[in-house]
C-alpha atoms as a PDB file:
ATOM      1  CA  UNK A   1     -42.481 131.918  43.809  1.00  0.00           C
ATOM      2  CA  UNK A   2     -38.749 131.651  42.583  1.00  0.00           C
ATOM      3  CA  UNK A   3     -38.543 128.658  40.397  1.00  0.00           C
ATOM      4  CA  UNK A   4     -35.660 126.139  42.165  1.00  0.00           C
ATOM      5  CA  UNK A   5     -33.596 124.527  39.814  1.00  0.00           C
ATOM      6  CA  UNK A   6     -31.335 121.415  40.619  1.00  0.00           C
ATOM      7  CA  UNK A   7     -30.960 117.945  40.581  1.00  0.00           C
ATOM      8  CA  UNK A   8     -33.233 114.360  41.652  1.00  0.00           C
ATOM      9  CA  UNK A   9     -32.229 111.140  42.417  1.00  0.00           C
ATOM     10  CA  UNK A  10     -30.567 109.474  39.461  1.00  0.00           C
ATOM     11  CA  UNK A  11     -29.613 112.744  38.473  1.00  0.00           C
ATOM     12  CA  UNK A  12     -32.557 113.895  36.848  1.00  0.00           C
ATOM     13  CA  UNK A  13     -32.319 117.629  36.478  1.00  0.00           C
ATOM     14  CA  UNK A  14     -35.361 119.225  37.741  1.00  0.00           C
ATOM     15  CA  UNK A  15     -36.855 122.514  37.749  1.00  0.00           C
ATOM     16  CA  UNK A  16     -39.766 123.563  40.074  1.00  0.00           C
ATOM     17  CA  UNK A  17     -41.950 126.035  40.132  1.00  0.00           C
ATOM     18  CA  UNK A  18     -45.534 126.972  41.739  1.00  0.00           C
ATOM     19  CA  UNK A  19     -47.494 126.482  44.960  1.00  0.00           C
ATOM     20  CA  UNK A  20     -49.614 123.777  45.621  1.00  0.00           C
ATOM     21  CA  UNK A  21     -49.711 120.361  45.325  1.00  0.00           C
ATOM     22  CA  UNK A  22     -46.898 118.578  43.230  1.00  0.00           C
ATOM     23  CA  UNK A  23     -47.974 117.891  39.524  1.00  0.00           C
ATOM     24  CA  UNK A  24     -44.345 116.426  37.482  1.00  0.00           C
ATOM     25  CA  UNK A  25     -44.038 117.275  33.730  1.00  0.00           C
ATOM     26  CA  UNK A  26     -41.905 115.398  31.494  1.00  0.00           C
ATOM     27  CA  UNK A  27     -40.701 117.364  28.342  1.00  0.00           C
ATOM     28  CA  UNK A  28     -40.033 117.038  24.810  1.00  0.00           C
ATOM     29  CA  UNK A  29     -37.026 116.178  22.948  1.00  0.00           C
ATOM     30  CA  UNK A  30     -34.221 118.878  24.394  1.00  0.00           C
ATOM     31  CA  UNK A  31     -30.811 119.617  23.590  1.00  0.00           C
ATOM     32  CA  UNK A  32     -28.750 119.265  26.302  1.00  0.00           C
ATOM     33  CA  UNK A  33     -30.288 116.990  29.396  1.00  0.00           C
ATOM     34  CA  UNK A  34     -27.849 118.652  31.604  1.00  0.00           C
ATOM     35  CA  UNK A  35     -29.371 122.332  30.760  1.00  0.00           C
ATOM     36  CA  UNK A  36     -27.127 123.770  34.208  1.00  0.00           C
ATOM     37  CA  UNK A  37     -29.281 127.094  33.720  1.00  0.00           C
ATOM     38  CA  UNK A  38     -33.032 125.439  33.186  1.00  0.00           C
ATOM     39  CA  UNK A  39     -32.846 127.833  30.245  1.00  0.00           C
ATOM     40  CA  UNK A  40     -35.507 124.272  28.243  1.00  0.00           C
ATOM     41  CA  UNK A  41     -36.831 123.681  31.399  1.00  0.00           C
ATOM     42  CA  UNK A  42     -38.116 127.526  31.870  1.00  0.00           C
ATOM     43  CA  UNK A  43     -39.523 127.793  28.432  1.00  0.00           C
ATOM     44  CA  UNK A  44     -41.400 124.218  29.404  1.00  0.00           C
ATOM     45  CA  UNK A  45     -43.163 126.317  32.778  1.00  0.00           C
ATOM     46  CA  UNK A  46     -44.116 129.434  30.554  1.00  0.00           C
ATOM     47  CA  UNK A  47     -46.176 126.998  28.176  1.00  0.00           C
ATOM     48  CA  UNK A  48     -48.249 125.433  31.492  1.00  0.00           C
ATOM     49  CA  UNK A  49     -47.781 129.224  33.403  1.00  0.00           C
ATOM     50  CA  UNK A  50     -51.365 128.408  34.253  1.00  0.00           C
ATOM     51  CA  UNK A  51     -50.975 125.188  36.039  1.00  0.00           C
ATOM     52  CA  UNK A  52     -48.794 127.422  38.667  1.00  0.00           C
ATOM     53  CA  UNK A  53     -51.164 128.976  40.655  1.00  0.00           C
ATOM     54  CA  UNK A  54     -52.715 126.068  41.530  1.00  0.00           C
ATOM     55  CA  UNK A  55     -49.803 123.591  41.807  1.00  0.00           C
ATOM     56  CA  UNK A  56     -45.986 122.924  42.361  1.00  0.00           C
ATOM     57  CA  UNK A  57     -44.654 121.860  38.924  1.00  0.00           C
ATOM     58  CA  UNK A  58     -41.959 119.779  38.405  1.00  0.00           C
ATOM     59  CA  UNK A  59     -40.433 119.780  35.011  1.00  0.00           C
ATOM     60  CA  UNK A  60     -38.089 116.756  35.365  1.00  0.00           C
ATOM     61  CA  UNK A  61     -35.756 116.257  32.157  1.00  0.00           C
ATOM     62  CA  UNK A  62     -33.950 112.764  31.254  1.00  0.00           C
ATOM     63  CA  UNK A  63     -30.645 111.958  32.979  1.00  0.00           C
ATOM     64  CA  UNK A  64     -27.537 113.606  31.145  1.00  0.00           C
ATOM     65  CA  UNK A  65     -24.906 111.284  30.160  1.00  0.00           C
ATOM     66  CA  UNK A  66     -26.818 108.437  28.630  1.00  0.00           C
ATOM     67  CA  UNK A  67     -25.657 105.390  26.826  1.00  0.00           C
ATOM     68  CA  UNK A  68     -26.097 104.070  23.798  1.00  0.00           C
ATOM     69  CA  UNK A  69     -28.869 101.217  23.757  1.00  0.00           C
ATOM     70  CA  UNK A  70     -30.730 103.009  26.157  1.00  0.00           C
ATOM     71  CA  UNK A  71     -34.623 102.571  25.989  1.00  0.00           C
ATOM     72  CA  UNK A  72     -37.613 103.816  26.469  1.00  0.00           C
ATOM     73  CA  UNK A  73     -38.180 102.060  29.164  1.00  0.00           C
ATOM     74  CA  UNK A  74     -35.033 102.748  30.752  1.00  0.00           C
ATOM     75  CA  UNK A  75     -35.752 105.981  30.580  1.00  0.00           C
ATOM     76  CA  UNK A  76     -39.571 105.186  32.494  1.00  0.00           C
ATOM     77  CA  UNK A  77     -37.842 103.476  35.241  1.00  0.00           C
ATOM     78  CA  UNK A  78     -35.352 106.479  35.919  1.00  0.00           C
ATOM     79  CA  UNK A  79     -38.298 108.436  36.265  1.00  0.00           C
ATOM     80  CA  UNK A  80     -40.510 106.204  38.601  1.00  0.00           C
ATOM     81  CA  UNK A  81     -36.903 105.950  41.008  1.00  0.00           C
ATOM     82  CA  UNK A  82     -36.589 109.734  40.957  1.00  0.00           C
ATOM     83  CA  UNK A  83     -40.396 110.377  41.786  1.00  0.00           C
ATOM     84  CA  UNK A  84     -40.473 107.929  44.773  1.00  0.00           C
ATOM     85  CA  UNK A  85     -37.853 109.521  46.115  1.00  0.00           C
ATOM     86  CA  UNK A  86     -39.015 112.663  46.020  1.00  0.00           C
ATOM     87  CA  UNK A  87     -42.563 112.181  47.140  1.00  0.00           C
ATOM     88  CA  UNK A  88     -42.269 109.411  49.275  1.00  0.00           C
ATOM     89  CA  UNK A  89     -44.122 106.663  47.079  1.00  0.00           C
ATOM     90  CA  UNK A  90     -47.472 108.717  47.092  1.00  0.00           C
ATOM     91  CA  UNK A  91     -48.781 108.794  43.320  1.00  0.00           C
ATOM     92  CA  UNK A  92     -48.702 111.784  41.731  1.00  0.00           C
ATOM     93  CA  UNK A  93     -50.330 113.588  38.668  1.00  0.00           C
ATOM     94  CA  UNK A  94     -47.916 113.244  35.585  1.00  0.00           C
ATOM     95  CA  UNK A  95     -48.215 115.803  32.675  1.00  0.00           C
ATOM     96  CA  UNK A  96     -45.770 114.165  29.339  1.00  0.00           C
ATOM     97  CA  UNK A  97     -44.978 116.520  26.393  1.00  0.00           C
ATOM     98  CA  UNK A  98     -44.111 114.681  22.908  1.00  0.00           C
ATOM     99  CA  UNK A  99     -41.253 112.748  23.675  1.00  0.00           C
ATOM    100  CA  UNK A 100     -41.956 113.123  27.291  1.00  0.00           C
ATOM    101  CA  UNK A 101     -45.599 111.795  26.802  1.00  0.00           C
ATOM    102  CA  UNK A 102     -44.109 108.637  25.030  1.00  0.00           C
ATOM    103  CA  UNK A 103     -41.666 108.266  28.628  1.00  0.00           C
ATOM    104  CA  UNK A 104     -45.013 108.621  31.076  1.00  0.00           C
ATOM    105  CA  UNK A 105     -46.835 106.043  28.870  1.00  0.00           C
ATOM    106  CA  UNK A 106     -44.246 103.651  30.396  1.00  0.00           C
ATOM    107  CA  UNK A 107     -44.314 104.808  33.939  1.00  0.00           C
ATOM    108  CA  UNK A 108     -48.246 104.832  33.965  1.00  0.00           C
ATOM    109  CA  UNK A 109     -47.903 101.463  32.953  1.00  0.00           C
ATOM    110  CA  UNK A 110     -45.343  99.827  34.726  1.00  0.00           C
ATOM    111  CA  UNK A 111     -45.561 101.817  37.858  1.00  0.00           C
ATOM    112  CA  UNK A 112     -49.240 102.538  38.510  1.00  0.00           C
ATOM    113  CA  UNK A 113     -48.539 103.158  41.837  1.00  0.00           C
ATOM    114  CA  UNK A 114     -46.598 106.485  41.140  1.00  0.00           C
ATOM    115  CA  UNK A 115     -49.260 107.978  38.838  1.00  0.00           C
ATOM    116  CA  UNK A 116     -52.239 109.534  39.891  1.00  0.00           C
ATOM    117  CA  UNK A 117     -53.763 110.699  36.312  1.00  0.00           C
ATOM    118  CA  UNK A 118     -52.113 111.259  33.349  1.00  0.00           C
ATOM    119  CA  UNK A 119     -51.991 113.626  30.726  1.00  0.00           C
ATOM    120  CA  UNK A 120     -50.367 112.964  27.440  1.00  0.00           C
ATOM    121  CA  UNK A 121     -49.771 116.390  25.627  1.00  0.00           C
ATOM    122  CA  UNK A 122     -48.777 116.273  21.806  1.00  0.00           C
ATOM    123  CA  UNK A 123     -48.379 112.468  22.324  1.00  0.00           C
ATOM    124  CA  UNK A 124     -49.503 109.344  21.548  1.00  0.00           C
ATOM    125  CA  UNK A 125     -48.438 105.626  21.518  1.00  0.00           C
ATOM    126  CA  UNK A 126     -46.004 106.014  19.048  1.00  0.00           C
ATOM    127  CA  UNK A 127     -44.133 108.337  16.321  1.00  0.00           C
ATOM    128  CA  UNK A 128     -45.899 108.733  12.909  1.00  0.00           C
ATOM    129  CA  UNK A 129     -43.995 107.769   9.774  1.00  0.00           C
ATOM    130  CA  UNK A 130     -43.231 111.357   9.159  1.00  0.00           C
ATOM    131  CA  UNK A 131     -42.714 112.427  12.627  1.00  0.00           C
ATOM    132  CA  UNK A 132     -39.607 109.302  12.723  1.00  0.00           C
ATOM    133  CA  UNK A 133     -38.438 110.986   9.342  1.00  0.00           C
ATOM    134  CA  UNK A 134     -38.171 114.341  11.501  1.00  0.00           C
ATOM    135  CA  UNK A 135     -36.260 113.556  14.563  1.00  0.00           C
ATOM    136  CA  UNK A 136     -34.149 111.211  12.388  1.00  0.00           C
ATOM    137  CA  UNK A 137     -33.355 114.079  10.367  1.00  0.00           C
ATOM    138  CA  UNK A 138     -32.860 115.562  13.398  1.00  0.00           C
ATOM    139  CA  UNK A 139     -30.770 113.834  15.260  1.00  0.00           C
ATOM    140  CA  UNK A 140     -28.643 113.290  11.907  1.00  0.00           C
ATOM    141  CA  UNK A 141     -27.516 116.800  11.235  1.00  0.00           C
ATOM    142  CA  UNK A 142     -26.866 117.117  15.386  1.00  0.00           C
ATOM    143  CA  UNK A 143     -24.220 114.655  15.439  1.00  0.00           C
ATOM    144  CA  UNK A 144     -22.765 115.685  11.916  1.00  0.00           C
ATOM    145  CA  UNK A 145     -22.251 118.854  13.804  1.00  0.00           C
ATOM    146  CA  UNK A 146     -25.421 120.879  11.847  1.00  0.00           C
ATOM    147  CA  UNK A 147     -27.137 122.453  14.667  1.00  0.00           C
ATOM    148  CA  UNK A 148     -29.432 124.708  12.767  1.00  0.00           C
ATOM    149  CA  UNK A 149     -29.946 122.601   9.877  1.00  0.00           C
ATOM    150  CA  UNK A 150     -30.970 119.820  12.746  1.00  0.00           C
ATOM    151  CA  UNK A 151     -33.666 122.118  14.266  1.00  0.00           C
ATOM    152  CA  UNK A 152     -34.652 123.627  11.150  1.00  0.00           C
ATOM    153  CA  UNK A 153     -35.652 120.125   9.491  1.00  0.00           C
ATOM    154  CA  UNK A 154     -38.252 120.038  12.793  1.00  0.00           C
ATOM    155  CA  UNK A 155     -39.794 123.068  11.313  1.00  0.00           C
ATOM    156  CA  UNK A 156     -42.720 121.813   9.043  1.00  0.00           C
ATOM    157  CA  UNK A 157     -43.389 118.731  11.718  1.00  0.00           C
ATOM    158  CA  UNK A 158     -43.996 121.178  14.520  1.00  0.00           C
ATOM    159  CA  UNK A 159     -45.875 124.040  12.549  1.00  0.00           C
ATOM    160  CA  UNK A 160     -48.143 120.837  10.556  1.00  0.00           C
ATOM    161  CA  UNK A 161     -48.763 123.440   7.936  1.00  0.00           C
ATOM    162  CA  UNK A 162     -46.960 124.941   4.838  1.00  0.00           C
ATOM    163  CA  UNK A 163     -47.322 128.490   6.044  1.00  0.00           C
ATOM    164  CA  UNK A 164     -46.131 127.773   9.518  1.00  0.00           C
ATOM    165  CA  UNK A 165     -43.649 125.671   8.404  1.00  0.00           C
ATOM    166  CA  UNK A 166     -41.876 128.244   7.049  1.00  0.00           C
ATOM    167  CA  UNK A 167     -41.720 130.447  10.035  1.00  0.00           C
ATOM    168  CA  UNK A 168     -40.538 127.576  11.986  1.00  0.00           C
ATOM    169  CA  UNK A 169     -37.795 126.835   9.801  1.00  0.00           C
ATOM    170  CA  UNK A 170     -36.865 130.518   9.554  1.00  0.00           C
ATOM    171  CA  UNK A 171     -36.689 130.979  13.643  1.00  0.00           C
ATOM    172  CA  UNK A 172     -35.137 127.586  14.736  1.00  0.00           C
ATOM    173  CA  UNK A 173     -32.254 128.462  11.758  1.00  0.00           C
ATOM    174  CA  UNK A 174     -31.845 131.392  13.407  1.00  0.00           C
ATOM    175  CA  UNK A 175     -31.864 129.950  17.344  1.00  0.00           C
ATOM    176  CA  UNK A 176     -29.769 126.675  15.898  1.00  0.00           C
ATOM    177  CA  UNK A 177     -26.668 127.356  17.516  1.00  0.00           C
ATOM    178  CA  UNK A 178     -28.020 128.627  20.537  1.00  0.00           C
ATOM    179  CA  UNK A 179     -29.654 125.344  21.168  1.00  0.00           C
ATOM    180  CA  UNK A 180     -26.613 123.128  20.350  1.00  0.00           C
ATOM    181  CA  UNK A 181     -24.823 121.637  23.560  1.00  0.00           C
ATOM    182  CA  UNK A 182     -21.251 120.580  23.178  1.00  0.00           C
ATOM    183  CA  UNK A 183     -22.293 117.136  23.306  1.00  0.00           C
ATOM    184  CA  UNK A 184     -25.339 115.815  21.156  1.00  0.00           C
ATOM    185  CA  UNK A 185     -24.762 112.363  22.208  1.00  0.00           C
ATOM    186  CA  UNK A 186     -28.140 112.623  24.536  1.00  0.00           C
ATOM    187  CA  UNK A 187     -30.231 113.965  22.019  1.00  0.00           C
ATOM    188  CA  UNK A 188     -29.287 111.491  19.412  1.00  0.00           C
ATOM    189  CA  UNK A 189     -29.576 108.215  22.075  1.00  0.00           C
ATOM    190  CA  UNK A 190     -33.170 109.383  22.779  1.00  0.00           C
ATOM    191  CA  UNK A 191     -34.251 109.657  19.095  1.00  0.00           C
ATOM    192  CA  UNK A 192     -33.030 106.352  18.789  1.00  0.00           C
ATOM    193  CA  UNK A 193     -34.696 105.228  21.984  1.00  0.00           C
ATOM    194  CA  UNK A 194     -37.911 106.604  20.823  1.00  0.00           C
ATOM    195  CA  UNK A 195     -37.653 105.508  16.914  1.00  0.00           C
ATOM    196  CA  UNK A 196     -38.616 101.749  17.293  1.00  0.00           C
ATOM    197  CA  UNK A 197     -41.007 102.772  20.768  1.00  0.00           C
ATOM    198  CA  UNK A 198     -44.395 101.516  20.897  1.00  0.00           C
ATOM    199  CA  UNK A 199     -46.163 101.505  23.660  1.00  0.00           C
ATOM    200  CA  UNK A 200     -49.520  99.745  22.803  1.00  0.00           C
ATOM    201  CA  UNK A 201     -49.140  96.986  24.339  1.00  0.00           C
ATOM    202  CA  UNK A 202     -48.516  98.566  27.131  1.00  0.00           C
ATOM    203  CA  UNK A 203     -51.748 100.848  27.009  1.00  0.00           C
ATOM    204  CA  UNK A 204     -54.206  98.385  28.747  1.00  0.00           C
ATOM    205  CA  UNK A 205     -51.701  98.638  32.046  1.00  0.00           C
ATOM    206  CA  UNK A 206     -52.241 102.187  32.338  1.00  0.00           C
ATOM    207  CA  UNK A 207     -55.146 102.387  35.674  1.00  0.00           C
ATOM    208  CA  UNK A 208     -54.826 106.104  35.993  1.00  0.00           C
ATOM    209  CA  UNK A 209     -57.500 108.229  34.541  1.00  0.00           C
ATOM    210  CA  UNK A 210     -56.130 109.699  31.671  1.00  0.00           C
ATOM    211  CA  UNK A 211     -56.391 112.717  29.250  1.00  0.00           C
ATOM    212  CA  UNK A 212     -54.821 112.713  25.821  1.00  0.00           C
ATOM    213  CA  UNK A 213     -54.526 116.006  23.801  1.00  0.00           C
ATOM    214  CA  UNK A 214     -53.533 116.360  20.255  1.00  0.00           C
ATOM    215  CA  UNK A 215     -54.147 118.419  17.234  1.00  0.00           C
ATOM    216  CA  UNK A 216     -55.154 117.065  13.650  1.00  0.00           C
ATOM    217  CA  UNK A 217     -52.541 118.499  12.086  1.00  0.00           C
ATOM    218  CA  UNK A 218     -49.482 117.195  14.330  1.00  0.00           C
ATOM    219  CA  UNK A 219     -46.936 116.595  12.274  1.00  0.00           C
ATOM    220  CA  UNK A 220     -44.893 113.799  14.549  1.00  0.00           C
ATOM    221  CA  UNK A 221     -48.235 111.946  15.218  1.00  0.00           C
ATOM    222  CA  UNK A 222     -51.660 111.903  13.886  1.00  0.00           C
ATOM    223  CA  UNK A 223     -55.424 112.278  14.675  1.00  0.00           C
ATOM    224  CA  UNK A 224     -55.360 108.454  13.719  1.00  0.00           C
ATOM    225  CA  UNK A 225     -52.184 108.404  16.201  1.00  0.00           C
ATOM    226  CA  UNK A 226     -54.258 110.165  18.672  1.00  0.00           C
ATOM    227  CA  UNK A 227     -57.386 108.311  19.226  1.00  0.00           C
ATOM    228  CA  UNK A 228     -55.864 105.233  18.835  1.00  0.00           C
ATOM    229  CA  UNK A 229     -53.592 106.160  22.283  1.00  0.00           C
ATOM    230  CA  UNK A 230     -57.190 107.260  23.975  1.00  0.00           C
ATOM    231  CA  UNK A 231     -59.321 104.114  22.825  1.00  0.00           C
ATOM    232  CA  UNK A 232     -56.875 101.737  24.276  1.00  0.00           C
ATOM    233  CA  UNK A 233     -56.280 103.309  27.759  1.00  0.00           C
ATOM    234  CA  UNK A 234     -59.166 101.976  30.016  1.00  0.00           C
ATOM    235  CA  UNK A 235     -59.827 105.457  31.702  1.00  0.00           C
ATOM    236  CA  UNK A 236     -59.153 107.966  28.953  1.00  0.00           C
ATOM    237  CA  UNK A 237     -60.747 110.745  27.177  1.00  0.00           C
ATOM    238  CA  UNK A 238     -59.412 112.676  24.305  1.00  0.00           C
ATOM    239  CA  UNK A 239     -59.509 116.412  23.656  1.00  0.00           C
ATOM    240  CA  UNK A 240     -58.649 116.710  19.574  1.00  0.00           C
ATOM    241  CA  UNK A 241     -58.089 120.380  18.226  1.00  0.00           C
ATOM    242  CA  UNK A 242     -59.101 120.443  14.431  1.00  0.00           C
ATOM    243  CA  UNK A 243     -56.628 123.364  13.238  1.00  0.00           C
ATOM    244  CA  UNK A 244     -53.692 123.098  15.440  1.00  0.00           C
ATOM    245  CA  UNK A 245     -50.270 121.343  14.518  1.00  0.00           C
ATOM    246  CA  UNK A 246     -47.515 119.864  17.651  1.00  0.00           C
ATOM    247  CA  UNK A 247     -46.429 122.887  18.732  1.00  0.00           C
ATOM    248  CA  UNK A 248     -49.738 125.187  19.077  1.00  0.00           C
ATOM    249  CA  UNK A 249     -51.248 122.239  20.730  1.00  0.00           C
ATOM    250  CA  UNK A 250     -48.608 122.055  23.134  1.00  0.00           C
ATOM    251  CA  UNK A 251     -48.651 126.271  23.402  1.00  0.00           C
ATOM    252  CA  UNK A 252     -52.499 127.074  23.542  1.00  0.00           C
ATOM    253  CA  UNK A 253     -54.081 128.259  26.656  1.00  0.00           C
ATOM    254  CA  UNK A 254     -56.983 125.704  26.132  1.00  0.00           C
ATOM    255  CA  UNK A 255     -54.353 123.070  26.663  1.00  0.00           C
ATOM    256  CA  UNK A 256     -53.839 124.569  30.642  1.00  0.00           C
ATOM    257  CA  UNK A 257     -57.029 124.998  31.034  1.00  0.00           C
ATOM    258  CA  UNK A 258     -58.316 121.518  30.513  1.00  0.00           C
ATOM    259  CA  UNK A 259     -55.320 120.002  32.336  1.00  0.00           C
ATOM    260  CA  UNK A 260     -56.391 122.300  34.964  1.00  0.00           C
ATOM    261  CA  UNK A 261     -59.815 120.968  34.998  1.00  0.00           C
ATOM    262  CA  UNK A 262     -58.912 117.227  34.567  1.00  0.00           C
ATOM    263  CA  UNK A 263     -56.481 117.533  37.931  1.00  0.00           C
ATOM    264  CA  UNK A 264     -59.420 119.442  39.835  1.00  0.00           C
ATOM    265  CA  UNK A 265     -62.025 116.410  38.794  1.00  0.00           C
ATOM    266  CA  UNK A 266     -62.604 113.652  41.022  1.00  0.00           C
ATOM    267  CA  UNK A 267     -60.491 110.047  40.279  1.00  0.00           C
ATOM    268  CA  UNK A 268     -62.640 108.001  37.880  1.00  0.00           C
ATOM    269  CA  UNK A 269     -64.918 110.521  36.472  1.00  0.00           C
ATOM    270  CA  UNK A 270     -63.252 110.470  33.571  1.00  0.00           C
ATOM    271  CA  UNK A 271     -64.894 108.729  30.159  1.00  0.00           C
ATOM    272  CA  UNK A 272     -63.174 107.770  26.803  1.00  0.00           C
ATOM    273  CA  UNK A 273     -64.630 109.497  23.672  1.00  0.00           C
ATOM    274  CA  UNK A 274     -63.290 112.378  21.649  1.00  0.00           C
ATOM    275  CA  UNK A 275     -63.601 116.875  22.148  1.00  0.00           C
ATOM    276  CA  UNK A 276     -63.303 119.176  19.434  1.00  0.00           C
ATOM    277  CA  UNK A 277     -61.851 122.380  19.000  1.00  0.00           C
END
């Protein structure tokens, strides 16, 4: 099916994708919101391919043209608007990626009618002390006009090895400039958003059954990060790779195929506790 890119209420830019049921994924930190050719959003359905055989996916990125002091929250409730509208106030399944995860945390919690289960993918309740140290870096070097030193510093926090860090560094150096919109101003308001976010308290809200899935060595969150994000959700079960950093967790075809699984179980048969791999 031929994906159809355009635009939500709110003016949430929205690629979809897939045959099925609806299942809406929020991504990860991106460089332009707008993206007018779903070039982000594209690369975002060829990591959950998978998922669109089964289901109509949704990749639904942040509104372009945001303001300073925006929140995480703010960003949560632009969501929940944008998926009542489009699906008529029936919940949903809601897949978040990193920064994305961090958004549907909110919208689990303070719109529990919307969301159906939830899976948090590279995510947890809030940045690690080195992952804030990345996207500060980050979103530093993006507004001094330093696109591929900004996605270059990302490098070692998405490989979450020495090895891989390297490569990363080498390839987004390279793709730098490619991935630098005109404007940075949206990148850099949701790194700030995100910096001081923490959503425990927030956690014991969330009703939906709930999957979390994160690798040991993430480099913007934690194992510690992790659990912590499954223990306190009241339906939630955790899926822990031992070897994989942010980005191979986010990549590996074990990652579709448990979200596939979790969406085809029945509501409430999920159980907290922990899954190596």
């Amino acid at each position: 099916m031929e994906p159809a890119c355009g635009v939500l209420t709110g003016g949430l830019p929205c690629l979809a994708v897939g045959t099925g049921p609806p299942v809406v994924l929020l991504p990860g930190i991106s460089g332009d919101n707008a993206d007018p050719r779903c070039r982000e959003r594209r690369a975002q359905v060829r990591a959950f391919r998978k998922l669109t055989g089964r289901f109509t996916l949704y990749v639904i990125n942040r509104r372009p043209g945001l303001a300073r002091g925006v929140t995480m929250r703010d960003l949560a409730d632009d969501y929940a608007a944008a998926v009542r509208h489009e699906f008529g106030g029936r919940p949903v399944p809601v897949i978040g990626v990193s920064t994305g995860g961090s958004i549907a945390q909110l919208l689990a919690a303070g719109h529990p009618d919307l969301v159906s289960r939830l899976v948090l993918v590279a995510s947890a309740h809030r940045l690690s002390a080195g992952g804030r140290r990345a996207q500060r870096a980050l979103a530093r070097h993006a507004a001094a006009g330093r696109p591929r030193r900004a996605w270059a510093s990302t490098g070692p926090a998405l490989a979450g090895s020495r090895a891989g860090g390297w490569s990363f560094t080498l390839l987004l150096w390279l793709l730098g400039r490619r991935m630098a919109p005109p404007d940075v101003t949206d990148l850099v308001v949701t790194v700030e958003a995100e910096d001081t976010f923490d959503a425990a308290p927030r956690l014991g809200e969330i009703a939906a059954p709930t999957l979390v899935i994160g690798g040991e060595r993430d480099g913007f969150y934690s194992a510690r990060l992790f659990r912590e994000t499954a223990y306190r959700i009241p339906d939630a079960r955790l899926l822990l790779y031992r070897r994989k950093g942010h980005a191979a967790t986010v990549a590996a075809g074990a990652t579709s195929r448990e979200i596939l699984r979790f969406l085809g179980a029945r509501p409430g048969g999920g159980s907290a506790g922990s899954a190596n791999s």
